[in-house]
C-alpha atoms as a PDB file:
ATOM      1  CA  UNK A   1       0.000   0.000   0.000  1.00  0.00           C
ATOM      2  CA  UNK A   2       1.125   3.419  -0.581  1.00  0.00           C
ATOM      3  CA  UNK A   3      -0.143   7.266   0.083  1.00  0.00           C
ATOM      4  CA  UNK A   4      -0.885   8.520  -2.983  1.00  0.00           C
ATOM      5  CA  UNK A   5      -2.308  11.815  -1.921  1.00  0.00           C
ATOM      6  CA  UNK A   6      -3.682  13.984   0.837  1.00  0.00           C
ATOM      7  CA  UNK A   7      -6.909  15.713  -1.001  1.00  0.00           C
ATOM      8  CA  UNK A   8      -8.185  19.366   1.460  1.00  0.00           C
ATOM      9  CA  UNK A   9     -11.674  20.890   0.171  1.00  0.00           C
ATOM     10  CA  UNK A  10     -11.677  24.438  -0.410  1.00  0.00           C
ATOM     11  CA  UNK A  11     -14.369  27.029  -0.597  1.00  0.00           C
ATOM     12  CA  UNK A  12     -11.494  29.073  -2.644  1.00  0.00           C
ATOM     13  CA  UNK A  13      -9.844  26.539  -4.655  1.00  0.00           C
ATOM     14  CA  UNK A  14      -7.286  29.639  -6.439  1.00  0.00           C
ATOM     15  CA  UNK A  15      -6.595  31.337  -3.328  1.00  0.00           C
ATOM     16  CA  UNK A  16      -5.389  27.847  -1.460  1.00  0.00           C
ATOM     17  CA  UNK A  17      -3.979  26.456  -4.851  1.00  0.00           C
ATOM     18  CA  UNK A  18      -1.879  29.539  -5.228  1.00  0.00           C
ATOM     19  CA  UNK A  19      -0.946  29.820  -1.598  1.00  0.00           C
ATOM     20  CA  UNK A  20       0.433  25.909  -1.750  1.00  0.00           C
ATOM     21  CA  UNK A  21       2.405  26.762  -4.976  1.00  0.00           C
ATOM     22  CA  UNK A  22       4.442  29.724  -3.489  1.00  0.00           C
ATOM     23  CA  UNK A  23       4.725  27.535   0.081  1.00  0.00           C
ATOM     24  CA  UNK A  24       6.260  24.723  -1.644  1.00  0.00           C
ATOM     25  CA  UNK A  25       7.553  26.378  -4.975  1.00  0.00           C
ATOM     26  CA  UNK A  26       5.694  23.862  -6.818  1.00  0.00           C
ATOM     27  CA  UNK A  27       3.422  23.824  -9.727  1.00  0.00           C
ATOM     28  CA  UNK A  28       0.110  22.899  -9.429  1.00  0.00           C
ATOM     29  CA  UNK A  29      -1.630  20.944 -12.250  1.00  0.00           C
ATOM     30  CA  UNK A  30      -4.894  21.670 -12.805  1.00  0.00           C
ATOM     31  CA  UNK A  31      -7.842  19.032 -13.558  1.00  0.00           C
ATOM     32  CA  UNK A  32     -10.263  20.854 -14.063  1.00  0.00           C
ATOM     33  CA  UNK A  33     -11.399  24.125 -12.607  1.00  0.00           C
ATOM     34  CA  UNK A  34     -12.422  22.270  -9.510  1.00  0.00           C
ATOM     35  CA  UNK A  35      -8.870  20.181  -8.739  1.00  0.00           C
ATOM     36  CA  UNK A  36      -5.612  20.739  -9.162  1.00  0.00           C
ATOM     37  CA  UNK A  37      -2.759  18.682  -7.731  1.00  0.00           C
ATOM     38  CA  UNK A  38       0.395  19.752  -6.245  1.00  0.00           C
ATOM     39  CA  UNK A  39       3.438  16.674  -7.079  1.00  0.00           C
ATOM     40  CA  UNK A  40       5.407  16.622  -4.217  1.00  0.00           C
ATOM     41  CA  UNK A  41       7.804  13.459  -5.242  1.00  0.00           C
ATOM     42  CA  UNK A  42       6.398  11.129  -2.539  1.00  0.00           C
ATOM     43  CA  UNK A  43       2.921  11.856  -1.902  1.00  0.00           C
ATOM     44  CA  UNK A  44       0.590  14.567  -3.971  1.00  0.00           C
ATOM     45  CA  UNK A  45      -1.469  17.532  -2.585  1.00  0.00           C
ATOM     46  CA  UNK A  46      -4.983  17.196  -4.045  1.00  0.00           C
ATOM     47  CA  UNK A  47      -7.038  20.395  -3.591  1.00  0.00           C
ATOM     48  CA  UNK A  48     -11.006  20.073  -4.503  1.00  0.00           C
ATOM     49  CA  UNK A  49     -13.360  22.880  -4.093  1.00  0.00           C
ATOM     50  CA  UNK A  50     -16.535  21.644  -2.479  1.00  0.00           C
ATOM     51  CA  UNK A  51     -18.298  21.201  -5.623  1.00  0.00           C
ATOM     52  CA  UNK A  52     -16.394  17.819  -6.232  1.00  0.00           C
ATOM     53  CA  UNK A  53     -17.971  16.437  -2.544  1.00  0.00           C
ATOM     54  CA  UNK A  54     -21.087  15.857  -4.994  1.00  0.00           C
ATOM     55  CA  UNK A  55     -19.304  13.186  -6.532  1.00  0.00           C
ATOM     56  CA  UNK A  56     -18.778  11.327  -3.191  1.00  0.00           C
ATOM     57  CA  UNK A  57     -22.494  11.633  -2.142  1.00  0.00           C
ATOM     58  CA  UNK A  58     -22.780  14.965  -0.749  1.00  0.00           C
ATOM     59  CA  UNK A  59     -21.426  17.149   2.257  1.00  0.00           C
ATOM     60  CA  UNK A  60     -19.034  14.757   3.573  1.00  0.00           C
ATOM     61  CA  UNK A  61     -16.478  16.997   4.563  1.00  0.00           C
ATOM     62  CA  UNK A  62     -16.514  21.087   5.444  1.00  0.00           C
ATOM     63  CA  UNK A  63     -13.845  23.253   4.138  1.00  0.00           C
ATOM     64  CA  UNK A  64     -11.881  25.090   6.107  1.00  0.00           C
ATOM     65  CA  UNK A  65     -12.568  22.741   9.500  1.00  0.00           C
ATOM     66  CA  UNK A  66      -9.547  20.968  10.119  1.00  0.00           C
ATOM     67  CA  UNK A  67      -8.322  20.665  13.843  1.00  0.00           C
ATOM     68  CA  UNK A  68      -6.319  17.211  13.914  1.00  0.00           C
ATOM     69  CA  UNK A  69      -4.119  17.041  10.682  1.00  0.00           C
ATOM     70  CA  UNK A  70      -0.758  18.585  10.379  1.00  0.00           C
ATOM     71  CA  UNK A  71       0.228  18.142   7.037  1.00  0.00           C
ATOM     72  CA  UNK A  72       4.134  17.871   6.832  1.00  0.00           C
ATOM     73  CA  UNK A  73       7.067  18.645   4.195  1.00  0.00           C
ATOM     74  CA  UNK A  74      10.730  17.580   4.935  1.00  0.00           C
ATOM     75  CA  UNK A  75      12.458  20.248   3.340  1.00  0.00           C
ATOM     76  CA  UNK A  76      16.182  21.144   2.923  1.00  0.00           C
ATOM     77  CA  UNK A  77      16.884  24.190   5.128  1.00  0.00           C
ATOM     78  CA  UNK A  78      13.752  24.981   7.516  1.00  0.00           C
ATOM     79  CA  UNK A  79      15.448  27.923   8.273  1.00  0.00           C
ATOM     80  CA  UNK A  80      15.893  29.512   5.213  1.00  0.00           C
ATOM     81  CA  UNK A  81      12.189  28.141   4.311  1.00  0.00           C
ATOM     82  CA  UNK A  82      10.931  30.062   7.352  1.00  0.00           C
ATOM     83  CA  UNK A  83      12.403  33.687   5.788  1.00  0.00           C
ATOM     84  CA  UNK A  84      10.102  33.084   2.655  1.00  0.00           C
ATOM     85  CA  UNK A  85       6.783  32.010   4.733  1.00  0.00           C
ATOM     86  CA  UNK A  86       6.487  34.561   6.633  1.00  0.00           C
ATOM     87  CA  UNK A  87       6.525  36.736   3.632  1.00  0.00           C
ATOM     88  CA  UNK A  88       3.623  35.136   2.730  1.00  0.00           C
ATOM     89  CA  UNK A  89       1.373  34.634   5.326  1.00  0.00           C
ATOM     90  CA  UNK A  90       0.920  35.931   8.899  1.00  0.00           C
ATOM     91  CA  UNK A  91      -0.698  32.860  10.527  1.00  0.00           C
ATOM     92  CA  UNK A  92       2.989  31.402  12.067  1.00  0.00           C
ATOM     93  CA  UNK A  93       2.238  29.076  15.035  1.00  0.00           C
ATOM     94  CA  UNK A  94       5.899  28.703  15.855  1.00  0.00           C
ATOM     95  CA  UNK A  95       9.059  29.749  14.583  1.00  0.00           C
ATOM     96  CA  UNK A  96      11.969  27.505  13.685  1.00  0.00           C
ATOM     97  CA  UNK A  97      12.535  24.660  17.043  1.00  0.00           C
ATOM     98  CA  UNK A  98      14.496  21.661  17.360  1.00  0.00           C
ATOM     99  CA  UNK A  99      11.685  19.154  18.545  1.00  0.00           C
ATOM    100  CA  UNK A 100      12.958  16.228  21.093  1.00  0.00           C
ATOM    101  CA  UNK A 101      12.528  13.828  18.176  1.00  0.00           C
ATOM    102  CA  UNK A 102      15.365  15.585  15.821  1.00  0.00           C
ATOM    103  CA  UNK A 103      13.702  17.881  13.472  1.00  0.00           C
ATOM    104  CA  UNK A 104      12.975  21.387  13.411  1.00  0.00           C
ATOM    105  CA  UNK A 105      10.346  22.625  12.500  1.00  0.00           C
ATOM    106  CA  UNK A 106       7.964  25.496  11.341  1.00  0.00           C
ATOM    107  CA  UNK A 107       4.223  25.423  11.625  1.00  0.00           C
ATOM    108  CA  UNK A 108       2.230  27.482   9.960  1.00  0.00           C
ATOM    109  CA  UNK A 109      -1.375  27.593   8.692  1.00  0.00           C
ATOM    110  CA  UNK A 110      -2.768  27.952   5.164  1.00  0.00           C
ATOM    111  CA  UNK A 111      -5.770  30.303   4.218  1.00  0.00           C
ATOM    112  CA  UNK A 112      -8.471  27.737   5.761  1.00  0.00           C
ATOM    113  CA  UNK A 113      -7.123  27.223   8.525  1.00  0.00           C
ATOM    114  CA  UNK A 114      -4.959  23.676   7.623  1.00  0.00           C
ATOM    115  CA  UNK A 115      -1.962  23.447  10.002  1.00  0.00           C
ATOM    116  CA  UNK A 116       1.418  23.093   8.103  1.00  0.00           C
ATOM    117  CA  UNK A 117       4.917  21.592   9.349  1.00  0.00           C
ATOM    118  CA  UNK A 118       7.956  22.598   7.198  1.00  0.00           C
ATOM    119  CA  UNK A 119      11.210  20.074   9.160  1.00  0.00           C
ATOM    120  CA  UNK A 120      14.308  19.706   8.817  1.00  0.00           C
ATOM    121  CA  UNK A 121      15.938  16.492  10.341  1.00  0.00           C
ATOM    122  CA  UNK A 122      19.008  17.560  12.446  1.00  0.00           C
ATOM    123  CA  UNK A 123      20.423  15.056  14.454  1.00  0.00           C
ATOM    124  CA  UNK A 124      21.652  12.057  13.429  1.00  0.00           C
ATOM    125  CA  UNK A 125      18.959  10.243  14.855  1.00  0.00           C
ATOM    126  CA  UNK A 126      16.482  11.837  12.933  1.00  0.00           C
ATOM    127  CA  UNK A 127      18.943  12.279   9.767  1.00  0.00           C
ATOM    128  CA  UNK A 128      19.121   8.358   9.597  1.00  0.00           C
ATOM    129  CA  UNK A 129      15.286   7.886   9.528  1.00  0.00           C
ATOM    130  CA  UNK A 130      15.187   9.589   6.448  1.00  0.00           C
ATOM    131  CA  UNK A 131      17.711   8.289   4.716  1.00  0.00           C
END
């Protein structure tokens, strides 16, 4: 088995498609005007506005509602990732930190809400898990 993707609904599919491409730097490729996804090597972002929950039988999920998902990117340099986030958007929830498990991290929200870790592993501990 493997993650394919992690799919958020969006009342504002442009504003949270264009938000994810300057967070990651990455393209997003667009379906249709109601889903784009965002390649990011291992696993894909899938962003649907709420008209695609008709396809799945309804109002199965709310947009902008999310209180127990981080989503998470291991990226190269947290630090340096953290000068270009905060350029664009205000919603930080904590700066750069080493956590006790070896990474540091950078959490930040997207426009609805969606909590976001950018890490870094540091230790070796935390370097070998990834490698």
């Amino acid at each position: 088995m493997n993650l394919q993707s992690i799919r958020i609904i969006t009342a504002d599919i442009k504003r949270l498609v264009g938000f994810y491409e300057q967070a990651t730097g990455l393209g997003a490729t667009w379906l249709n005007e109601d889903f784009a996804e965002i390649n990011a090597g291992t696993c894909t972002i899938a962003i649907g506005s709420t008209r695609t929950l008709a396809f799945f039988g309804g109002a199965i999920a709310a947009p902008a509602s999310n209180k127990s998902v981080i989503i998470e990117f291991r990226v190269e340099n947290v630090d340096d990732d953290y000068i270009r986030i905060k350029d664009i958007t205000e919603d930080i929830v904590q700066q750069p930190a080493t956590m006790p498990w070896g990474n540091r991290s950078l959490l930040f929200r997207d426009p609805d809400g969606n909590l976001i870790n950018f890490f870094t592993p540091v230790t070796p501990e935390a370097m070998a898990r990834f490698s």
